[in-house]
N, C-alpha and C. Protein backbone atom coordinates (compact mmCIF):
# COMPACT_ATOMS: atom_id res chain seq x y z
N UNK A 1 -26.49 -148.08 1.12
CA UNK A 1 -27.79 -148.02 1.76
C UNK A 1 -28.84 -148.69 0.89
N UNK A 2 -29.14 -149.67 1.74
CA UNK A 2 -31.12 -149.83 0.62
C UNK A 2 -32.06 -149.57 1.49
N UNK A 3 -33.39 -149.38 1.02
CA UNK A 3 -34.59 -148.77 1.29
C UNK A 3 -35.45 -149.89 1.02
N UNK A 4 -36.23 -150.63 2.26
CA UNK A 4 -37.05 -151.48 1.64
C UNK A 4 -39.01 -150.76 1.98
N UNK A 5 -39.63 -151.24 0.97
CA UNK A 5 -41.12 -150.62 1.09
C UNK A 5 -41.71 -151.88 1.28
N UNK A 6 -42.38 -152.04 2.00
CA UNK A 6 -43.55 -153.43 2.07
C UNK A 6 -44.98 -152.63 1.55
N UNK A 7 -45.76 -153.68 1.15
CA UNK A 7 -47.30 -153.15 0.69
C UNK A 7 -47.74 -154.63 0.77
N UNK A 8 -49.09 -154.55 0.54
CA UNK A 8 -49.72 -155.87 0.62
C UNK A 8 -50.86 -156.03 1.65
N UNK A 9 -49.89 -155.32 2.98
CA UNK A 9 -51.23 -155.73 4.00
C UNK A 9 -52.29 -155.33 4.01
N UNK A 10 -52.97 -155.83 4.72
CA UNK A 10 -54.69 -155.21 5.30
C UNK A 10 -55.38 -156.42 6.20
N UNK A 11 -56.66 -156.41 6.25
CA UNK A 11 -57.68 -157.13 6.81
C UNK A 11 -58.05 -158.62 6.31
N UNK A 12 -58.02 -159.40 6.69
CA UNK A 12 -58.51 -160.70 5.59
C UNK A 12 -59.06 -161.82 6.50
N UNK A 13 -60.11 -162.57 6.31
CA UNK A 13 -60.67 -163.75 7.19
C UNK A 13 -59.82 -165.01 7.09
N UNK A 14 -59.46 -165.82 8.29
CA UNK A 14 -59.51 -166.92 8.34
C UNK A 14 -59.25 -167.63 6.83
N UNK A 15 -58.05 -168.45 6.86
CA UNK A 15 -58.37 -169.09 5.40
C UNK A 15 -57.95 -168.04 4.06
N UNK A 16 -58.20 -167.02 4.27
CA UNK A 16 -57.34 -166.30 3.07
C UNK A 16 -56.79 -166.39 3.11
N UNK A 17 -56.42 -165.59 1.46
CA UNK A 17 -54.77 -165.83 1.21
C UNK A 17 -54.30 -163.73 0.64
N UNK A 18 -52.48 -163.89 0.97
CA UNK A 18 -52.74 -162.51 1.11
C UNK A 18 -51.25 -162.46 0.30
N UNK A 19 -50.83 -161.44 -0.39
CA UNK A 19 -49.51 -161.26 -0.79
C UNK A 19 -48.81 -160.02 -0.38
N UNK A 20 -47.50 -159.96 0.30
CA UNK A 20 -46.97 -159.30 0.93
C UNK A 20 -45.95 -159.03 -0.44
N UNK A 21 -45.18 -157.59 -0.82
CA UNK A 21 -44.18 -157.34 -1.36
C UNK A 21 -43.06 -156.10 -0.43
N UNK A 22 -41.98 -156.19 -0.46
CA UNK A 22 -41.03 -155.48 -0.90
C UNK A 22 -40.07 -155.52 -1.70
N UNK A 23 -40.43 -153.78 -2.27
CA UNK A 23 -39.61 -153.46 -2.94
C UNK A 23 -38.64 -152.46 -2.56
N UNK A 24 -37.07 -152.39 -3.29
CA UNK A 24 -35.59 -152.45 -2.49
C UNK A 24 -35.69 -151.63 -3.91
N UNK A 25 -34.49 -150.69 -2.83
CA UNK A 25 -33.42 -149.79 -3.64
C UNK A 25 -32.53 -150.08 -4.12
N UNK A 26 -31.73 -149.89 -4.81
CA UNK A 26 -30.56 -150.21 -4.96
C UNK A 26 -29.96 -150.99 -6.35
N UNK A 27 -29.53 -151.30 -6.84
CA UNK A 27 -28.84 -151.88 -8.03
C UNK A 27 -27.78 -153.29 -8.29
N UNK A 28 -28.09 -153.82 -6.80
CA UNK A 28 -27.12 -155.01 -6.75
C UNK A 28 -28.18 -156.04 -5.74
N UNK A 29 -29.23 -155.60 -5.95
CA UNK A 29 -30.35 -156.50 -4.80
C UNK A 29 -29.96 -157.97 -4.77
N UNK A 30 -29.50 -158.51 -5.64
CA UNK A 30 -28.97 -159.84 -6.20
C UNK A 30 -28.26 -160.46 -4.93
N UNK A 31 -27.07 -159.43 -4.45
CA UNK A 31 -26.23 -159.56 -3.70
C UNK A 31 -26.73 -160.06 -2.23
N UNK A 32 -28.00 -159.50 -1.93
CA UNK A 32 -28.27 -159.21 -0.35
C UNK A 32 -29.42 -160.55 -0.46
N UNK A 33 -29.05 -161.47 0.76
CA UNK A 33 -30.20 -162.55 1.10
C UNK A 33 -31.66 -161.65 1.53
N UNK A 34 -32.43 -162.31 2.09
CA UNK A 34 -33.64 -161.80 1.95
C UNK A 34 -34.22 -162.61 3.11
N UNK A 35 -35.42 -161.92 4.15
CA UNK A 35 -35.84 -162.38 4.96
C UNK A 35 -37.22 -162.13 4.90
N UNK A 36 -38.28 -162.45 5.94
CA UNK A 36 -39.76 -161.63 6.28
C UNK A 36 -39.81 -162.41 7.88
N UNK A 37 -39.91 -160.78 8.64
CA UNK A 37 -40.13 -161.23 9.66
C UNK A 37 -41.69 -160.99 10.39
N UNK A 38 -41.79 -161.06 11.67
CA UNK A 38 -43.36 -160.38 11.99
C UNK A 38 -43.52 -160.47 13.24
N UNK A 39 -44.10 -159.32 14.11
CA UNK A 39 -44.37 -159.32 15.45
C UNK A 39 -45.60 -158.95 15.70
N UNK A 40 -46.11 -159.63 16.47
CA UNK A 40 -46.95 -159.58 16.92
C UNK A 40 -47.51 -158.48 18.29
N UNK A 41 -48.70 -158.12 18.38
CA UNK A 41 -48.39 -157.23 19.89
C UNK A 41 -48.66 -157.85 20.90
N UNK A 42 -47.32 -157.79 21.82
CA UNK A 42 -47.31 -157.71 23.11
C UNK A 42 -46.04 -159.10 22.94
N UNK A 43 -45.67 -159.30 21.34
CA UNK A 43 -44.84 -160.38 21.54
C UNK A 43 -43.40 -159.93 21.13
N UNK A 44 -42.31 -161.24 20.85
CA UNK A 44 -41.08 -160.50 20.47
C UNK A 44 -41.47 -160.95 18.61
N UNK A 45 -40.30 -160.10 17.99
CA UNK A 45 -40.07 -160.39 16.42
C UNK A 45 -39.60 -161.80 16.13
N UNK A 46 -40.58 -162.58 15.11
CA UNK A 46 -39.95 -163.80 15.46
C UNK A 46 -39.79 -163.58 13.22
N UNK A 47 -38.65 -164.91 13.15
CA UNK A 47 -38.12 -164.87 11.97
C UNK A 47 -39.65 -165.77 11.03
N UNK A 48 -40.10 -165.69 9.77
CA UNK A 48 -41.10 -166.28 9.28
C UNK A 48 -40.21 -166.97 7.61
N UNK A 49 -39.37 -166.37 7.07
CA UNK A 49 -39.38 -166.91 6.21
C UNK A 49 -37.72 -166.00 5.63
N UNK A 50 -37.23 -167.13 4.71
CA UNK A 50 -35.49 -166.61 4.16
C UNK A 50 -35.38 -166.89 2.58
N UNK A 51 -34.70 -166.21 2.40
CA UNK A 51 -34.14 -166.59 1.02
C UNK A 51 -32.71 -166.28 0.24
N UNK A 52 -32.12 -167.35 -0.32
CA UNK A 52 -30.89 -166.60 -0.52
C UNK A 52 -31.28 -165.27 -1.79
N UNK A 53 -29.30 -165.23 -2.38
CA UNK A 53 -29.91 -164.08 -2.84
C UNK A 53 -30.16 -164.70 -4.37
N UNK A 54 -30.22 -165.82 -4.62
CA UNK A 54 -30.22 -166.54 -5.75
C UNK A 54 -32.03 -166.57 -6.09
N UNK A 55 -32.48 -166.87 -5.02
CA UNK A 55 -33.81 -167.19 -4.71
C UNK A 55 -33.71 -168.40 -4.69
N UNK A 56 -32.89 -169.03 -5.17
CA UNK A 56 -32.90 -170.80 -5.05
C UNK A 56 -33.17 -170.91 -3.76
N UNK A 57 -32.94 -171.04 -2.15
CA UNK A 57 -32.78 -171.63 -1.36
C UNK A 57 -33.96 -170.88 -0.94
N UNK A 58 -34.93 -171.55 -0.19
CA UNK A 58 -35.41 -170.93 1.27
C UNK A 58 -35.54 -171.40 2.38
N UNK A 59 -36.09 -171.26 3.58
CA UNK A 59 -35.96 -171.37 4.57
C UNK A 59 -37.61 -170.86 5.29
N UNK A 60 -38.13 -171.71 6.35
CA UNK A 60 -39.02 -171.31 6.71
C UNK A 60 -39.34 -171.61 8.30
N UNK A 61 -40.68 -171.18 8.98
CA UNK A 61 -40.03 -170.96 10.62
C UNK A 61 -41.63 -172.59 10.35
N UNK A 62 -41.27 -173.42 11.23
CA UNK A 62 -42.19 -174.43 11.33
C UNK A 62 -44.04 -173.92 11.02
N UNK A 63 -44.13 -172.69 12.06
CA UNK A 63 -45.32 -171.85 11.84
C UNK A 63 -46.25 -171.74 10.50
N UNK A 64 -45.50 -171.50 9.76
CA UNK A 64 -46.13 -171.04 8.55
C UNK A 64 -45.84 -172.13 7.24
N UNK A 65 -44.79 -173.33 7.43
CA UNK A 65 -44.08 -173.74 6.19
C UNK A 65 -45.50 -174.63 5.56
N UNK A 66 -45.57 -174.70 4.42
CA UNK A 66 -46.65 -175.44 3.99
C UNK A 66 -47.54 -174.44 3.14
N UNK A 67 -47.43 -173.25 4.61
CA UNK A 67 -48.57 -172.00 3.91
C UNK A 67 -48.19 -170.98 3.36
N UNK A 68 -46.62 -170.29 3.78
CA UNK A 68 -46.64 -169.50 2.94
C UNK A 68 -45.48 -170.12 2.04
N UNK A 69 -45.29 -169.14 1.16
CA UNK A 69 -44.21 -168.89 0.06
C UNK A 69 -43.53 -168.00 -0.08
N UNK A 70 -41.78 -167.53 0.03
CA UNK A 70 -41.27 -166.42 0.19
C UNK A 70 -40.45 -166.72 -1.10
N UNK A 71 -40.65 -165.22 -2.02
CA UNK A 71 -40.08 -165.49 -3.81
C UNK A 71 -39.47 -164.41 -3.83
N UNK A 72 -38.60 -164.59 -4.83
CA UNK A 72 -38.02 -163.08 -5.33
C UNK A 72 -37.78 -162.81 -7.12
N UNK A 73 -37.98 -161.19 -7.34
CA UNK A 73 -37.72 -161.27 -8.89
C UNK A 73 -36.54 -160.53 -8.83
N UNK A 74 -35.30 -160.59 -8.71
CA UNK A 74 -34.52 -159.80 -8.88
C UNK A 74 -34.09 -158.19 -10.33
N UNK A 75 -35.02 -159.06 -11.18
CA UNK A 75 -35.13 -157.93 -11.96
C UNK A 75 -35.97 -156.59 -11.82
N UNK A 76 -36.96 -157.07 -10.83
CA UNK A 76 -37.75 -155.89 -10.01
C UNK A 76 -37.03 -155.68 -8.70
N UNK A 77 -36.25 -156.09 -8.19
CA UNK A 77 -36.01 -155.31 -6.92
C UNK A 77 -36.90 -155.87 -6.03
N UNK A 78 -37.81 -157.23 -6.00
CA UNK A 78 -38.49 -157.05 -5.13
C UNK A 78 -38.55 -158.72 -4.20
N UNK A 79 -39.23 -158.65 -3.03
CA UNK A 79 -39.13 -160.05 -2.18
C UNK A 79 -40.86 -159.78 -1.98
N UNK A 80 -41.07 -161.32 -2.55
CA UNK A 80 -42.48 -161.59 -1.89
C UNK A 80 -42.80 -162.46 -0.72
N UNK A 81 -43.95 -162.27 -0.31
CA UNK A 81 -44.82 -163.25 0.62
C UNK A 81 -45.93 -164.04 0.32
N UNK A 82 -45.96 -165.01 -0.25
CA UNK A 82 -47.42 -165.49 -0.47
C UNK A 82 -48.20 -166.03 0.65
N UNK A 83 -48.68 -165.92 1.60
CA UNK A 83 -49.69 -166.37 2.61
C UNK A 83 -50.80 -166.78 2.07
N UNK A 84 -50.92 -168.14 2.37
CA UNK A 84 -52.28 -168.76 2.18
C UNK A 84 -52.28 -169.45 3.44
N UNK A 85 -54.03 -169.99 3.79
CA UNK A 85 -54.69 -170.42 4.74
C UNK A 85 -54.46 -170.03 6.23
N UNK A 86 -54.45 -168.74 6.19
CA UNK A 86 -53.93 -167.41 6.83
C UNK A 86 -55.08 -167.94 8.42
N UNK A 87 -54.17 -167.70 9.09
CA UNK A 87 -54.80 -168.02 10.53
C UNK A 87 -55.09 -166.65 11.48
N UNK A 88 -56.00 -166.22 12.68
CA UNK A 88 -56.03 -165.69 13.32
C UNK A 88 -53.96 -165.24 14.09
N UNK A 89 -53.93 -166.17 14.25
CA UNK A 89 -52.73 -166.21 15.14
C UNK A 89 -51.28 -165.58 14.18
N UNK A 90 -51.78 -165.50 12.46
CA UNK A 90 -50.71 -164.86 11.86
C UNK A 90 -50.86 -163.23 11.52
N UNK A 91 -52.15 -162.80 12.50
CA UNK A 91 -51.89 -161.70 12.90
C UNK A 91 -50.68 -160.82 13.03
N UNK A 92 -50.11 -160.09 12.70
CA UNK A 92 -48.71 -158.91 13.30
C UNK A 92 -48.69 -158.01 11.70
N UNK A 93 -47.26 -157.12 12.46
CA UNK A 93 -46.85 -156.69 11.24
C UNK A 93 -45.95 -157.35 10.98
N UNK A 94 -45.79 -157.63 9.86
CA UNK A 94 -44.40 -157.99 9.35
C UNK A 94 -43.94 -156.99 8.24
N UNK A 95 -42.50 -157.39 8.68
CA UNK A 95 -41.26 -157.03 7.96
C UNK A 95 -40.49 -157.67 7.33
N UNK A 96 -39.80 -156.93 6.61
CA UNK A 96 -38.88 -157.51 4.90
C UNK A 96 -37.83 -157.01 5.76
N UNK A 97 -36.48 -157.59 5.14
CA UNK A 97 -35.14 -157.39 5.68
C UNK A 97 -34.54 -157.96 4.85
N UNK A 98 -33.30 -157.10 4.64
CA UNK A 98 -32.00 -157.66 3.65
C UNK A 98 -30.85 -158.06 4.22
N UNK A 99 -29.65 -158.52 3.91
CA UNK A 99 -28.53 -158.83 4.50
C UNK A 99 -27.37 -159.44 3.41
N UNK A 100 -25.80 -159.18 3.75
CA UNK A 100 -24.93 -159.68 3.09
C UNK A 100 -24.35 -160.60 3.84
N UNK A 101 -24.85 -160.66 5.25
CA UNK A 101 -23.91 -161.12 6.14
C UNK A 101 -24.85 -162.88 6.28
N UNK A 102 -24.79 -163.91 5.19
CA UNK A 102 -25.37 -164.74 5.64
C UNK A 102 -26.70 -164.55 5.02
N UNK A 103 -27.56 -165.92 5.52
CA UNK A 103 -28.65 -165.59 5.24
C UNK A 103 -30.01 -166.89 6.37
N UNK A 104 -31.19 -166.38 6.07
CA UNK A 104 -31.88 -167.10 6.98
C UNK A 104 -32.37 -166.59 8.33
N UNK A 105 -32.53 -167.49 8.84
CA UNK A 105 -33.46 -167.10 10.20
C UNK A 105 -31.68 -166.71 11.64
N UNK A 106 -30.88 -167.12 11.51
CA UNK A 106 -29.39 -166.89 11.85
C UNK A 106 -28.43 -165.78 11.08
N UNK A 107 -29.08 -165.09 10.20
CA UNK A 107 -28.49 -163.64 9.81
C UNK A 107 -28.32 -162.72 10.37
N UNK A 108 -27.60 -161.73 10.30
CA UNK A 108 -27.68 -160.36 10.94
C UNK A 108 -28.18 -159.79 9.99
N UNK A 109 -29.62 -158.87 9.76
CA UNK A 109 -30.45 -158.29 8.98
C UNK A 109 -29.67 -156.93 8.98
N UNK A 110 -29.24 -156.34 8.05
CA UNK A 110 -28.85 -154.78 7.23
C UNK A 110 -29.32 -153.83 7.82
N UNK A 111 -30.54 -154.02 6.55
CA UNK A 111 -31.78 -153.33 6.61
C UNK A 111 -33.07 -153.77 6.82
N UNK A 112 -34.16 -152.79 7.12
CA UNK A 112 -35.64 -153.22 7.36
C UNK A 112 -36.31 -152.38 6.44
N UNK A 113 -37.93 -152.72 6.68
CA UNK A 113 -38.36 -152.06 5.92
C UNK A 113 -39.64 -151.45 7.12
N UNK A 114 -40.37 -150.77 6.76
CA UNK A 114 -41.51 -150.10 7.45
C UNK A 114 -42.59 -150.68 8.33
N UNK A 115 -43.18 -152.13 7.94
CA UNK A 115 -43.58 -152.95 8.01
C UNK A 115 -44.68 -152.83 7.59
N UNK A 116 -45.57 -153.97 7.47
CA UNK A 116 -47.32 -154.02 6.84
C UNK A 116 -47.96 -154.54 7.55
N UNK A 117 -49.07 -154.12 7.99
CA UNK A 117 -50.21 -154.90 9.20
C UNK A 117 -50.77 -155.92 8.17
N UNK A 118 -50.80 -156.99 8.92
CA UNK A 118 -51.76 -157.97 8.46
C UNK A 118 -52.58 -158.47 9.80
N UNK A 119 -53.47 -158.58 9.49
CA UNK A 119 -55.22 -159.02 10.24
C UNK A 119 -55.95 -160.04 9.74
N UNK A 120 -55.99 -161.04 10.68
CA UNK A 120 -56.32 -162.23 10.08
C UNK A 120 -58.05 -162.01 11.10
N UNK A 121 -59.00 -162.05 10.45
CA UNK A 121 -60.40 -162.23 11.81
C UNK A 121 -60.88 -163.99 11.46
N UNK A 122 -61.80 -164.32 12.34
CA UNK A 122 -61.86 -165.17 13.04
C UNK A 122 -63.21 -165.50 12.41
């Protein structure tokens, strides 16, 4: 079993920039690829960003590539989000997700985590 915690979110204008974390249970985090997803309301969960479990590789959804950054420290247990030039429209919550099975926006995700509101105003 892992346990993922997201923190990070809140409120932020247009043009900010915002950092999303989870942090994971467990003792072999190394092992499990790494995702961040985010839904929006009234929409479906769409995939935003991947990583293996190396952190070498990532992967990103056209939406966001440029702006954000998805990192990991494996010695903390943890997967970041860097969001910059944060748009109205990247409004949702998003979620952190782990997986052994694969990795990327074509994974089958493990686990989730709680998720974090992010609010982009206008």
């Amino acid at each position: 079993q892992v346990q993922l915690v997201e923190s990070g979110g809140g409120l932020v204008q247009a043009g900010d920039s915002l950092r999303l974390s989870c942090a994971a249970s467990g003792r072999t985090f190394s092992r499990y690829a790494a995702g961040w997803f985010r839904q929006a309301a009234g929409k479906e969960r769409e995939f935003v960003a991947g990583v293996t479990g190396s952190g070498v590789i990532t992967q990103y959804s056209d939406s966001v590539k440029g702006r954000f950054t998805i990192s990991r420290d494996n010695a903390r247990n943890t997967v970041y989000l860097q969001m910059s030039s944060l748009k109205p429209e990247d409004t949702a919550v998003y979620y952190c997700a782990v997986t052994t099975r694969g990795w990327g926006a074509r994974a089958d995700y493990d686990y989730w985590g709680q998720g974090a509101q992010v609010t982009v105003s206008s």
